[in-house]
C-alpha atoms as a PDB file:
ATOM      1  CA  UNK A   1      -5.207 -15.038 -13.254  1.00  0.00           C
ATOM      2  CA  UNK A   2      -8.989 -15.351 -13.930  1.00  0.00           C
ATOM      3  CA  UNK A   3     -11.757 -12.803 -12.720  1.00  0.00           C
ATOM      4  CA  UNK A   4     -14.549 -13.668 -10.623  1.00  0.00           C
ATOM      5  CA  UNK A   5     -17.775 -12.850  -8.594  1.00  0.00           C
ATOM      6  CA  UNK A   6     -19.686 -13.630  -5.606  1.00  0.00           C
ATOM      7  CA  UNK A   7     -22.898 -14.123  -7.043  1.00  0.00           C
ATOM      8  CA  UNK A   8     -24.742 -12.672  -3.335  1.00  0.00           C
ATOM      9  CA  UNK A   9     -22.544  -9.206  -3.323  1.00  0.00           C
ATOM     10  CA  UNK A  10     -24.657  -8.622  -6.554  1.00  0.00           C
ATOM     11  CA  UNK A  11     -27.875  -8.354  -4.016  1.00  0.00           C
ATOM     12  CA  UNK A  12     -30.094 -10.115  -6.868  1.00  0.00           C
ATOM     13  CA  UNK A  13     -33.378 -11.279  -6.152  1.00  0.00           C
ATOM     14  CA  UNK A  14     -32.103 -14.858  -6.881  1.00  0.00           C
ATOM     15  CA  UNK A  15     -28.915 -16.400  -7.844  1.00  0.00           C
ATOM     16  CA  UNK A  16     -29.443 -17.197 -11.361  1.00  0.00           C
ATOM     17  CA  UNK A  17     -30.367 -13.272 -11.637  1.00  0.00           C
ATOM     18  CA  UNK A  18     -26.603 -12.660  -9.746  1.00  0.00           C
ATOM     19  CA  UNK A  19     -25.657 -15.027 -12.312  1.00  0.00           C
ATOM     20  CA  UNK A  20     -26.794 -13.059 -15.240  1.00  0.00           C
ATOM     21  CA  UNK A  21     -25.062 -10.219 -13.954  1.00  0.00           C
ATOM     22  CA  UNK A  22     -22.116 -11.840 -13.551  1.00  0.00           C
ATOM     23  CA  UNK A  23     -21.949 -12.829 -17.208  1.00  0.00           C
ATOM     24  CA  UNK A  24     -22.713  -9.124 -18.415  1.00  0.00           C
ATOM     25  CA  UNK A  25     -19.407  -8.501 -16.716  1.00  0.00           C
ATOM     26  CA  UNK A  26     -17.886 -11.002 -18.926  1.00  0.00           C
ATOM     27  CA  UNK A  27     -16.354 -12.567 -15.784  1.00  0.00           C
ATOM     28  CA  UNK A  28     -15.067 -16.328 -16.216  1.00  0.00           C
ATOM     29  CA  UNK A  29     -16.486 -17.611 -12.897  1.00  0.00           C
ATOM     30  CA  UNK A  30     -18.579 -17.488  -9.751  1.00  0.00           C
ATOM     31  CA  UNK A  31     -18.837 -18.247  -5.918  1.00  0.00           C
ATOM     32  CA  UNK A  32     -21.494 -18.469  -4.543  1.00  0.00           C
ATOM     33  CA  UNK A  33     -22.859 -20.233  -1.168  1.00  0.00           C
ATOM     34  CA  UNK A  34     -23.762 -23.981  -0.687  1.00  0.00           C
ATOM     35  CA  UNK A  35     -24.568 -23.975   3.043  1.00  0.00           C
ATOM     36  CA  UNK A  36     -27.871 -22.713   2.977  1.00  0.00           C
ATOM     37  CA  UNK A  37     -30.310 -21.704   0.570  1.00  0.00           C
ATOM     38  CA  UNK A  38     -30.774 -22.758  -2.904  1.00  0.00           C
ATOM     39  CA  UNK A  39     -27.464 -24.397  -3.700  1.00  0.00           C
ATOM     40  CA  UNK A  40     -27.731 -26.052  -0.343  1.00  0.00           C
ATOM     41  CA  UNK A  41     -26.956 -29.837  -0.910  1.00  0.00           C
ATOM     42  CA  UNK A  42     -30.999 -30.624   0.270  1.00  0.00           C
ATOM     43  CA  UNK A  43     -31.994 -28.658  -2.860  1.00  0.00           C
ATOM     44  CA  UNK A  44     -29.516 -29.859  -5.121  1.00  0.00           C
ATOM     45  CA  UNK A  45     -30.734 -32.978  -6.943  1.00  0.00           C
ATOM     46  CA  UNK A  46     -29.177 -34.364  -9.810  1.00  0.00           C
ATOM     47  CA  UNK A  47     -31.815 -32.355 -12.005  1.00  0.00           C
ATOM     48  CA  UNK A  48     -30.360 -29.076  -9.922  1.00  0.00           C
ATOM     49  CA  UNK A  49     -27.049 -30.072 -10.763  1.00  0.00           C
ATOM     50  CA  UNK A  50     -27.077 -30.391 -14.115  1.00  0.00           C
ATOM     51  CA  UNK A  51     -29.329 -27.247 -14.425  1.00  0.00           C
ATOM     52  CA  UNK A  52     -26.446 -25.133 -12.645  1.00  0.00           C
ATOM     53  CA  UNK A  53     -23.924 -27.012 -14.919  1.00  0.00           C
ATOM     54  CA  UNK A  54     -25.536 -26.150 -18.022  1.00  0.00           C
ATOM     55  CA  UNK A  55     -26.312 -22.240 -16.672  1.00  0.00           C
ATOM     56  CA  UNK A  56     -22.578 -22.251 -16.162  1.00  0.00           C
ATOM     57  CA  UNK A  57     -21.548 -23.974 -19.936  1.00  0.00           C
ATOM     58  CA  UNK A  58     -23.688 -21.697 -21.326  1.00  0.00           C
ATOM     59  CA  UNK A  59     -22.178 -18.909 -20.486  1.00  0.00           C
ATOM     60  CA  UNK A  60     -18.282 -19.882 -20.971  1.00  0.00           C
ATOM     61  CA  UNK A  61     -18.200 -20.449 -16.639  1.00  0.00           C
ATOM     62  CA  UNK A  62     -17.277 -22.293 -14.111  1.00  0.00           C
ATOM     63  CA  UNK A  63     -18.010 -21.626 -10.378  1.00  0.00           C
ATOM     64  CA  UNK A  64     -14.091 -20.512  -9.096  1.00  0.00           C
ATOM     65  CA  UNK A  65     -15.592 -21.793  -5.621  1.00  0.00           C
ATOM     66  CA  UNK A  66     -18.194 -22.707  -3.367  1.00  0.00           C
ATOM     67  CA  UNK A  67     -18.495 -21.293  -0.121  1.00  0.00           C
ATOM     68  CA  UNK A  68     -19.375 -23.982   2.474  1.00  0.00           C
ATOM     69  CA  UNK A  69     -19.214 -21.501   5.578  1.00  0.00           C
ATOM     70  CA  UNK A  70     -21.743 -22.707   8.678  1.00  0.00           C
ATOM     71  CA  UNK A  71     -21.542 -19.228  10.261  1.00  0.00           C
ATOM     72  CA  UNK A  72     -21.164 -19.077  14.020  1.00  0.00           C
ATOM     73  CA  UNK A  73     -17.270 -19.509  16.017  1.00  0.00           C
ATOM     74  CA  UNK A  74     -16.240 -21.798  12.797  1.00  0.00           C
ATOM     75  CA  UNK A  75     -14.856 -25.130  14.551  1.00  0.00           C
ATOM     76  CA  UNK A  76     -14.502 -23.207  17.928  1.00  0.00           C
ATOM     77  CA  UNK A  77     -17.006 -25.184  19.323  1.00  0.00           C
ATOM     78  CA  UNK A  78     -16.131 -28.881  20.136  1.00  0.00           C
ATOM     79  CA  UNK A  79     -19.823 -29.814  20.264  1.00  0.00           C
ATOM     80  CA  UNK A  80     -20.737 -27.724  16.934  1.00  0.00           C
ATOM     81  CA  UNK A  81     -18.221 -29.558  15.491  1.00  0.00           C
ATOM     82  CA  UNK A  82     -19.534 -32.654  14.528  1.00  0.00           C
ATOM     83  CA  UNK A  83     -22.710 -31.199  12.366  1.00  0.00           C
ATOM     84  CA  UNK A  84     -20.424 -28.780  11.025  1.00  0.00           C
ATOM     85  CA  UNK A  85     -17.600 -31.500   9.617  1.00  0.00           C
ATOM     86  CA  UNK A  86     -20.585 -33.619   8.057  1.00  0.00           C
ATOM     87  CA  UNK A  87     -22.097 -30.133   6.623  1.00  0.00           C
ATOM     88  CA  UNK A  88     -18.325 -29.837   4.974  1.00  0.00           C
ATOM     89  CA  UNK A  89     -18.044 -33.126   4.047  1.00  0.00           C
ATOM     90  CA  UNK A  90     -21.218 -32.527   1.961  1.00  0.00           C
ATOM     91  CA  UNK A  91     -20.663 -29.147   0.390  1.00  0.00           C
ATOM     92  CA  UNK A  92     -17.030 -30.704  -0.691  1.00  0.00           C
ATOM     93  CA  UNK A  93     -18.906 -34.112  -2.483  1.00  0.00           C
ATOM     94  CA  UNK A  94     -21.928 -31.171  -3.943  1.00  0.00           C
ATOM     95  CA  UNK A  95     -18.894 -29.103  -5.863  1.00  0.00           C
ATOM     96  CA  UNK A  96     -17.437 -31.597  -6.601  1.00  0.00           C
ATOM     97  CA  UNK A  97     -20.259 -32.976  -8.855  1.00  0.00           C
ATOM     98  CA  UNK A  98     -20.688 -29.383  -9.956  1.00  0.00           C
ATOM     99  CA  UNK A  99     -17.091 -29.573 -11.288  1.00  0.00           C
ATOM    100  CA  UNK A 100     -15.474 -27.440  -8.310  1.00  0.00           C
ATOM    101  CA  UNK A 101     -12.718 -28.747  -6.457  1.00  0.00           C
ATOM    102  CA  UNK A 102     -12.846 -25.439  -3.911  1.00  0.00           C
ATOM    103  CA  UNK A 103     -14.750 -24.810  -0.986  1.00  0.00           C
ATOM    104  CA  UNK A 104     -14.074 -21.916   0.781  1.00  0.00           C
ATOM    105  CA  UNK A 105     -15.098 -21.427   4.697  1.00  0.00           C
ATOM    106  CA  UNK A 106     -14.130 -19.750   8.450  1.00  0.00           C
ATOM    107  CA  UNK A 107     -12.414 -21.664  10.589  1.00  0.00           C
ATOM    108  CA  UNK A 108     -12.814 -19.010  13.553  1.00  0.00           C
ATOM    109  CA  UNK A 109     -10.007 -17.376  15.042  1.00  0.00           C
ATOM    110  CA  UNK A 110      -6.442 -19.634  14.766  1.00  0.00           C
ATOM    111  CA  UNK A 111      -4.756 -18.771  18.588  1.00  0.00           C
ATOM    112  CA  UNK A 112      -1.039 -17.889  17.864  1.00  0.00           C
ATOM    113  CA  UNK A 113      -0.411 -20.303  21.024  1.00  0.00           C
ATOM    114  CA  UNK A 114      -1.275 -23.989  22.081  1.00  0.00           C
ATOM    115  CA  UNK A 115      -4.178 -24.239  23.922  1.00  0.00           C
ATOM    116  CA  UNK A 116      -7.678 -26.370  24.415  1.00  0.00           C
ATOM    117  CA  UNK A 117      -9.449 -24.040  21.557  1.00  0.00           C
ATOM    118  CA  UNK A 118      -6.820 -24.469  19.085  1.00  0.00           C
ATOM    119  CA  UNK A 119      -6.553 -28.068  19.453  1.00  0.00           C
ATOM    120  CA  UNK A 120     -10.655 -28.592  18.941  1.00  0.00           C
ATOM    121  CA  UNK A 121     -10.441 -26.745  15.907  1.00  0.00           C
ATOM    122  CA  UNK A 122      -7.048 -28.348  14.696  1.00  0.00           C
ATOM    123  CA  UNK A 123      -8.988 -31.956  15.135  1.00  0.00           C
ATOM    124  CA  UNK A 124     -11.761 -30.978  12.875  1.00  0.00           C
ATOM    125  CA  UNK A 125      -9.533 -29.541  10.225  1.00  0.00           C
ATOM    126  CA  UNK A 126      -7.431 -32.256  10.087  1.00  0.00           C
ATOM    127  CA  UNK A 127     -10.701 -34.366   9.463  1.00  0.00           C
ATOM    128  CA  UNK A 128     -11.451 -32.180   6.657  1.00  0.00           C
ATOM    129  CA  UNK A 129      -8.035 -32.063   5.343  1.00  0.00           C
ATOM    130  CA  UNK A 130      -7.525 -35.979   5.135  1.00  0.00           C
ATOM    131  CA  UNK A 131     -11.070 -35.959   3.616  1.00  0.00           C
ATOM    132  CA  UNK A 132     -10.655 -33.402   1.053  1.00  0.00           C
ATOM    133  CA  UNK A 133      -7.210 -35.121  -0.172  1.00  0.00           C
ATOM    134  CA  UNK A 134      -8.951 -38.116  -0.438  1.00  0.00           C
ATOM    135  CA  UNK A 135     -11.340 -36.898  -3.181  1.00  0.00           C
ATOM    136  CA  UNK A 136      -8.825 -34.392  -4.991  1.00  0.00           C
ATOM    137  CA  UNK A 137      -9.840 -31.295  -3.665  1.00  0.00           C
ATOM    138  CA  UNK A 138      -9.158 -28.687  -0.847  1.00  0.00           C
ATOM    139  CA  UNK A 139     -11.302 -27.191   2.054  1.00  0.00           C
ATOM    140  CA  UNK A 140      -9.881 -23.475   1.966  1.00  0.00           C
ATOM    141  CA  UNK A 141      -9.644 -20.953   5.499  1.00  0.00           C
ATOM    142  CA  UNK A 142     -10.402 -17.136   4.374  1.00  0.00           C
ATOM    143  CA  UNK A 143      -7.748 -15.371   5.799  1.00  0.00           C
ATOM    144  CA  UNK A 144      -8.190 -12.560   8.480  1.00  0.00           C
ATOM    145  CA  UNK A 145      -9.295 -13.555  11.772  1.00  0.00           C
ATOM    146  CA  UNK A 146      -5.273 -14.140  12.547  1.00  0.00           C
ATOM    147  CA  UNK A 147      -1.931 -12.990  10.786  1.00  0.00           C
ATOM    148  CA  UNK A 148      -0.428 -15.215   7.879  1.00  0.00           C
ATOM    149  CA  UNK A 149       2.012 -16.700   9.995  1.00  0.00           C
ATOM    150  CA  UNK A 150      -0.285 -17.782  12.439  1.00  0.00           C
ATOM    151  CA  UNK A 151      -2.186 -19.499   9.835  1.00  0.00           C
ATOM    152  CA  UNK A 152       0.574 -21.071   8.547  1.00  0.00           C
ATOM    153  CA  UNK A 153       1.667 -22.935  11.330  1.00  0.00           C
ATOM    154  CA  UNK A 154      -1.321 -24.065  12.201  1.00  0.00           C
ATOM    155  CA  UNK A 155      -1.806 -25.265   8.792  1.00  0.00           C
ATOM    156  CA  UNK A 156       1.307 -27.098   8.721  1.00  0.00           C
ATOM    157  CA  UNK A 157       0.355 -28.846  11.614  1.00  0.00           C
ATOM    158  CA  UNK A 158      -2.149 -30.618   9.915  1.00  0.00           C
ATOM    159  CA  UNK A 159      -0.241 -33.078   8.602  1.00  0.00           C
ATOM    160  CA  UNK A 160      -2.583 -32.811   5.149  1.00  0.00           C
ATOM    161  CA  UNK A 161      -2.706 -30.896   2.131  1.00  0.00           C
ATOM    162  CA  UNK A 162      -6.472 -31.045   1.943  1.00  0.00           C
ATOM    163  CA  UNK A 163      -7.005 -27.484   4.067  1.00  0.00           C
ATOM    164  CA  UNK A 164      -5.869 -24.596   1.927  1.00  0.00           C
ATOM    165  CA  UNK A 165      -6.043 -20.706   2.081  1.00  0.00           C
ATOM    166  CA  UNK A 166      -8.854 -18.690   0.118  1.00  0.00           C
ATOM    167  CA  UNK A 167      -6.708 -15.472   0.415  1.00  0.00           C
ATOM    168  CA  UNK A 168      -8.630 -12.291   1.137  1.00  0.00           C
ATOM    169  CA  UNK A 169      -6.530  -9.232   1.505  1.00  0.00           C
ATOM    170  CA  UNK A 170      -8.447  -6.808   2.860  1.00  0.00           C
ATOM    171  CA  UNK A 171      -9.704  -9.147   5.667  1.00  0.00           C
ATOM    172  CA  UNK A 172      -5.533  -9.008   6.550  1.00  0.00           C
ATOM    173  CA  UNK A 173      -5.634  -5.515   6.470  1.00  0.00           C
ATOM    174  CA  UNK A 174      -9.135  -4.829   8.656  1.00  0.00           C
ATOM    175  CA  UNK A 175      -8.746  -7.416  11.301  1.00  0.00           C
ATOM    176  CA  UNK A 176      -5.279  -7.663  12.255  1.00  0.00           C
ATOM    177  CA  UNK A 177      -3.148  -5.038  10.227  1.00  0.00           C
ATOM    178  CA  UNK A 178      -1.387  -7.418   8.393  1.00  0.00           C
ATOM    179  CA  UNK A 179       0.781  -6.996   5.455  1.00  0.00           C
ATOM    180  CA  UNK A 180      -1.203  -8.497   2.487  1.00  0.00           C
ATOM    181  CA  UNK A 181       1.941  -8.280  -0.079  1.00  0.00           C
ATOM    182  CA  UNK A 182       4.060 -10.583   2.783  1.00  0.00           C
ATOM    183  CA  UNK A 183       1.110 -12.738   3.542  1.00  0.00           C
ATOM    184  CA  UNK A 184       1.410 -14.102   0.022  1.00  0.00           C
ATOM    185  CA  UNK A 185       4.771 -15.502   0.461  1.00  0.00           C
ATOM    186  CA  UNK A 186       4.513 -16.569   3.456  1.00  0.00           C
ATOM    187  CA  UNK A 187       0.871 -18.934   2.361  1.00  0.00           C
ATOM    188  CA  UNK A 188       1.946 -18.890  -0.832  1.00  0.00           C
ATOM    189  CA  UNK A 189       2.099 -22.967  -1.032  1.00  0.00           C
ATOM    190  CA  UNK A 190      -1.681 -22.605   0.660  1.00  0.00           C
ATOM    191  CA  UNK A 191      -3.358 -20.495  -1.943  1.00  0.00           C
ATOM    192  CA  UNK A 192      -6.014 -21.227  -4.102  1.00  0.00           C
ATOM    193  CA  UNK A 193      -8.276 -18.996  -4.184  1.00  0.00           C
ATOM    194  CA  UNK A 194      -8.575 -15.247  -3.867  1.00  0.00           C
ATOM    195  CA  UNK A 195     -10.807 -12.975  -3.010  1.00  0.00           C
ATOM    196  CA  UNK A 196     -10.420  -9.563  -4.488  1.00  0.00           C
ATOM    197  CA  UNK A 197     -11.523  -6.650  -1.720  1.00  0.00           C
ATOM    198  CA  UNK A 198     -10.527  -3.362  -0.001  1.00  0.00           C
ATOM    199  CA  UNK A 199     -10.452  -1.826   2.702  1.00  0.00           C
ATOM    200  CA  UNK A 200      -8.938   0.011   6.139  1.00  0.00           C
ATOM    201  CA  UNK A 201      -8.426  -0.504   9.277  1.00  0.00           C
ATOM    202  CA  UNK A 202     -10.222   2.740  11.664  1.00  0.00           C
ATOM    203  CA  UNK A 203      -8.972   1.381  14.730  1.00  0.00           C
ATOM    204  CA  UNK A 204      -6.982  -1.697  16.638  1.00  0.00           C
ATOM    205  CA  UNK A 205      -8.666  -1.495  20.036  1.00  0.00           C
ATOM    206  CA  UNK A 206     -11.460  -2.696  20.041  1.00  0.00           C
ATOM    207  CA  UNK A 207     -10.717  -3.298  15.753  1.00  0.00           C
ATOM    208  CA  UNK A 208     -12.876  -1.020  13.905  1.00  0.00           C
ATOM    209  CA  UNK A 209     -12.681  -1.382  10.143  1.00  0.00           C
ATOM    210  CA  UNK A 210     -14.525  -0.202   6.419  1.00  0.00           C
ATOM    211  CA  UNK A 211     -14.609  -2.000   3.345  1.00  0.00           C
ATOM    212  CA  UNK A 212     -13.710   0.361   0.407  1.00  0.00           C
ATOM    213  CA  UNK A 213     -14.375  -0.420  -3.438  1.00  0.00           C
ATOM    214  CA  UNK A 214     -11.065  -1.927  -4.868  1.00  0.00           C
ATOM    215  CA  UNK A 215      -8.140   0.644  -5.332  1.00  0.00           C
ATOM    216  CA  UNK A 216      -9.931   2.967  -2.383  1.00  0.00           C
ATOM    217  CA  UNK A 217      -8.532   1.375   0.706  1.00  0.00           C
ATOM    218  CA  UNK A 218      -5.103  -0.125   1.790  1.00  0.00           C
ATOM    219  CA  UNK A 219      -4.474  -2.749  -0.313  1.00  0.00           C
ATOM    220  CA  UNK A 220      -1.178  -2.193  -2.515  1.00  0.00           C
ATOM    221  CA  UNK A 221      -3.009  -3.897  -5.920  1.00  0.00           C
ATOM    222  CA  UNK A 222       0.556  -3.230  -8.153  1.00  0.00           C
ATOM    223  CA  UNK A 223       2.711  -4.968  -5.307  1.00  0.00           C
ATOM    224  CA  UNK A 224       0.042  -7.615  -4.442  1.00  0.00           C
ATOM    225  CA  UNK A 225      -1.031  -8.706  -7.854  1.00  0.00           C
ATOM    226  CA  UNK A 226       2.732  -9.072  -8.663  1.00  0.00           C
ATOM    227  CA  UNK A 227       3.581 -11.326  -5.354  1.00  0.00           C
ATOM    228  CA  UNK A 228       0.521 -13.617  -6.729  1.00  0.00           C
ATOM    229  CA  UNK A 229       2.009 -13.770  -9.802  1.00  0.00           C
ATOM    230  CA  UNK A 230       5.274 -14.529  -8.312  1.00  0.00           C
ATOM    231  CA  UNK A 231       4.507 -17.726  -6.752  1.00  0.00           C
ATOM    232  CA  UNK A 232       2.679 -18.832  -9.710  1.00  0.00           C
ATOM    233  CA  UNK A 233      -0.582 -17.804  -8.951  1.00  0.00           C
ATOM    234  CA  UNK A 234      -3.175 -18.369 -11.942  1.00  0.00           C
ATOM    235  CA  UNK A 235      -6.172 -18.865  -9.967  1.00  0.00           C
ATOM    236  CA  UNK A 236      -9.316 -16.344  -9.552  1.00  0.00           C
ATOM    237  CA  UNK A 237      -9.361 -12.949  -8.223  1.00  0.00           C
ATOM    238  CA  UNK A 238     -12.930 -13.256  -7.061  1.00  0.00           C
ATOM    239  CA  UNK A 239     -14.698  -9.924  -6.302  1.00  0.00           C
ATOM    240  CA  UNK A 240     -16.348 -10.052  -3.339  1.00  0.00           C
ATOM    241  CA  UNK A 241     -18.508  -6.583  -2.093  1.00  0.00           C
ATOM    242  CA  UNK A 242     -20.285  -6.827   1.483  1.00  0.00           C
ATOM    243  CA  UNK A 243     -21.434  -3.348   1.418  1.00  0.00           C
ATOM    244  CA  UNK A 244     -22.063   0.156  -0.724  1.00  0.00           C
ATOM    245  CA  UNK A 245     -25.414   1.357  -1.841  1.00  0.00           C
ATOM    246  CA  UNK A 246     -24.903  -0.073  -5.076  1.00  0.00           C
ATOM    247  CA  UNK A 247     -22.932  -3.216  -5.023  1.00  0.00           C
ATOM    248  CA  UNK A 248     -23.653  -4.473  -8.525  1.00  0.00           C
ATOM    249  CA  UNK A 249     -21.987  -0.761 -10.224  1.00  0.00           C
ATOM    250  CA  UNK A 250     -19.059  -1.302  -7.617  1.00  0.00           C
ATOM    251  CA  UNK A 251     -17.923  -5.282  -8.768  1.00  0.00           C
ATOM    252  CA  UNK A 252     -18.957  -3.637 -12.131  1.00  0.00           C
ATOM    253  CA  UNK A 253     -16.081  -1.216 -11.845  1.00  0.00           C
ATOM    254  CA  UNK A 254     -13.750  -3.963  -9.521  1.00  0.00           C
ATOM    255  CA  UNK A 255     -13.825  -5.758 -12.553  1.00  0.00           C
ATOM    256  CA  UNK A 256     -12.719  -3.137 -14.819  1.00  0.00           C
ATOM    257  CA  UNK A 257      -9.952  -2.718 -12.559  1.00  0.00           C
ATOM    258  CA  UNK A 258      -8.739  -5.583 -12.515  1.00  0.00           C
ATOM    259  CA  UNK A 259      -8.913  -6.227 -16.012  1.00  0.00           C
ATOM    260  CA  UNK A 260      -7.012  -2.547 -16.165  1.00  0.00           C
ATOM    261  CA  UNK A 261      -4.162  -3.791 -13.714  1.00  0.00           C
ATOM    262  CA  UNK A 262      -3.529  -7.405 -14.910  1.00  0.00           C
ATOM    263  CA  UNK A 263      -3.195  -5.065 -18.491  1.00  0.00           C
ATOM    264  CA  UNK A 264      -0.958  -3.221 -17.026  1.00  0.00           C
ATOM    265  CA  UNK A 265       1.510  -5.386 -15.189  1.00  0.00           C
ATOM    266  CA  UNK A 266       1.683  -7.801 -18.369  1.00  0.00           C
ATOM    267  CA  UNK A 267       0.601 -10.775 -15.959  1.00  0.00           C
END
């Protein structure tokens, strides 16, 4: 397994400054976000690309994903949906060309039964998933808004390989008070990505949650690394930190830990 970092947790002024961080921390890769700002495909040129590509070389990294996330209800929305699909379809083609086959995103919240919302939001991930397939890579669901098995079935439903899972495991833990260890067998063919995170759930009605620096909240890192490594897992652990006063110390020490536990459990 490979370390990485969300180049906007790092709260830099711009993202090639995130980026410099980043490599201080010796990580191997990066996410960062393509649907708006300046990795958006409107200000990526081929100049821009190969400016980002050589930042990356440079360095010894590779961008471990790209988040193509259009904010709002996900593919709730029947009449969002078309913008949204041809917003995917473009941050897929952009990593591609900047040698990442992984866009991560929010689908909104899978319903564990059949119903009007679930079928909108099944037709515009199938679109994605035939589309992604067809290019080589995969259009990957953050997990959280609904419990792994939820997610799976809905995935499998699909009827293509294109849609994966980004797996976060705090989100499992803060939304829904999901097991994060299970989740991983039960997605386990789904996974390509991970996000590394903590945190605890406050409350389940209405859901009240806090992020927590890794090792600080509920997620069992000796049990959960292992399950990863279990199904084969040799993807990125990619820190991601939404809050704190001082984000750039706390994926400073995430990373340490990390490093510390992979040590550790010889994987």
């Amino acid at each position: 397994m490979k370390i990485g970092a969300m180049l906007e947790s790092f709260h830099a002024p711009t993202l090639r400054q995130g980026l410099a961080e980043a490599a201080n921390l010796q990580v191997q890769g990066v996410q960062a976000y393509a649907s708006f700002g300046e990795l958006s495909p409107e200000n990526m040129n081929r100049e821009n690309i190969k400016l980002w590509k050589d930042l990356l070389d440079s360095r010894g990294m590779v961008f471990s994903a790209i988040c193509g996330d259009f904010g709002g209800h996900g593919f709730e929305d029947e009449e969002e949906n078309p913008r949204k699909v041809t917003g995917s379809k473009r941050v897929i083609d952009l990593a591609k060309e900047l040698g990442c086959n992984i866009v991560t995103t929010h689908i909104g919240s899978v319903p564990a039964n059949e119903c009007a919302k679930k079928d909108v939001m099944r037709k515009a991930c199938r679109e994605l998933a035939l589309y992604a397939d067809s290019i080589g890579s995969a259009f990957a669901v953050e997990t959280g808004p609904e419990t792994a098995s939820v997610l799976l079935e809905f995935l499998d439903s699909l009827g293509a390989g294109g849609v994966r899972v980004n797996y976060d495991p705090a989100n499992l833990i803060m939304c829904v008070a999901d097991d994060p260890v299970a989740g991983v067998a039960t997605l386990g063919k789904y996974i390509v990505h991970t996000h590394a995170k903590d945190g605890v759930q406050l409350s389940a009605d209405p859901v009240t949650y806090e992020e927590l620096p890794l090792g600080k909240g509920g997620v069992d890192w000796d049990a959960y690394l292992k399950a990863l490594h279990g199904i084969n897992f040799t993807g990125f652990l990619t820190i991601e930190r939404e809050v704190g006063e001082n984000p750039a110390a706390d994926i400073r020490m995430a990373a340490e830990f990390l490093r510390n536990k992979l040590k550790e459990l010889g994987i």
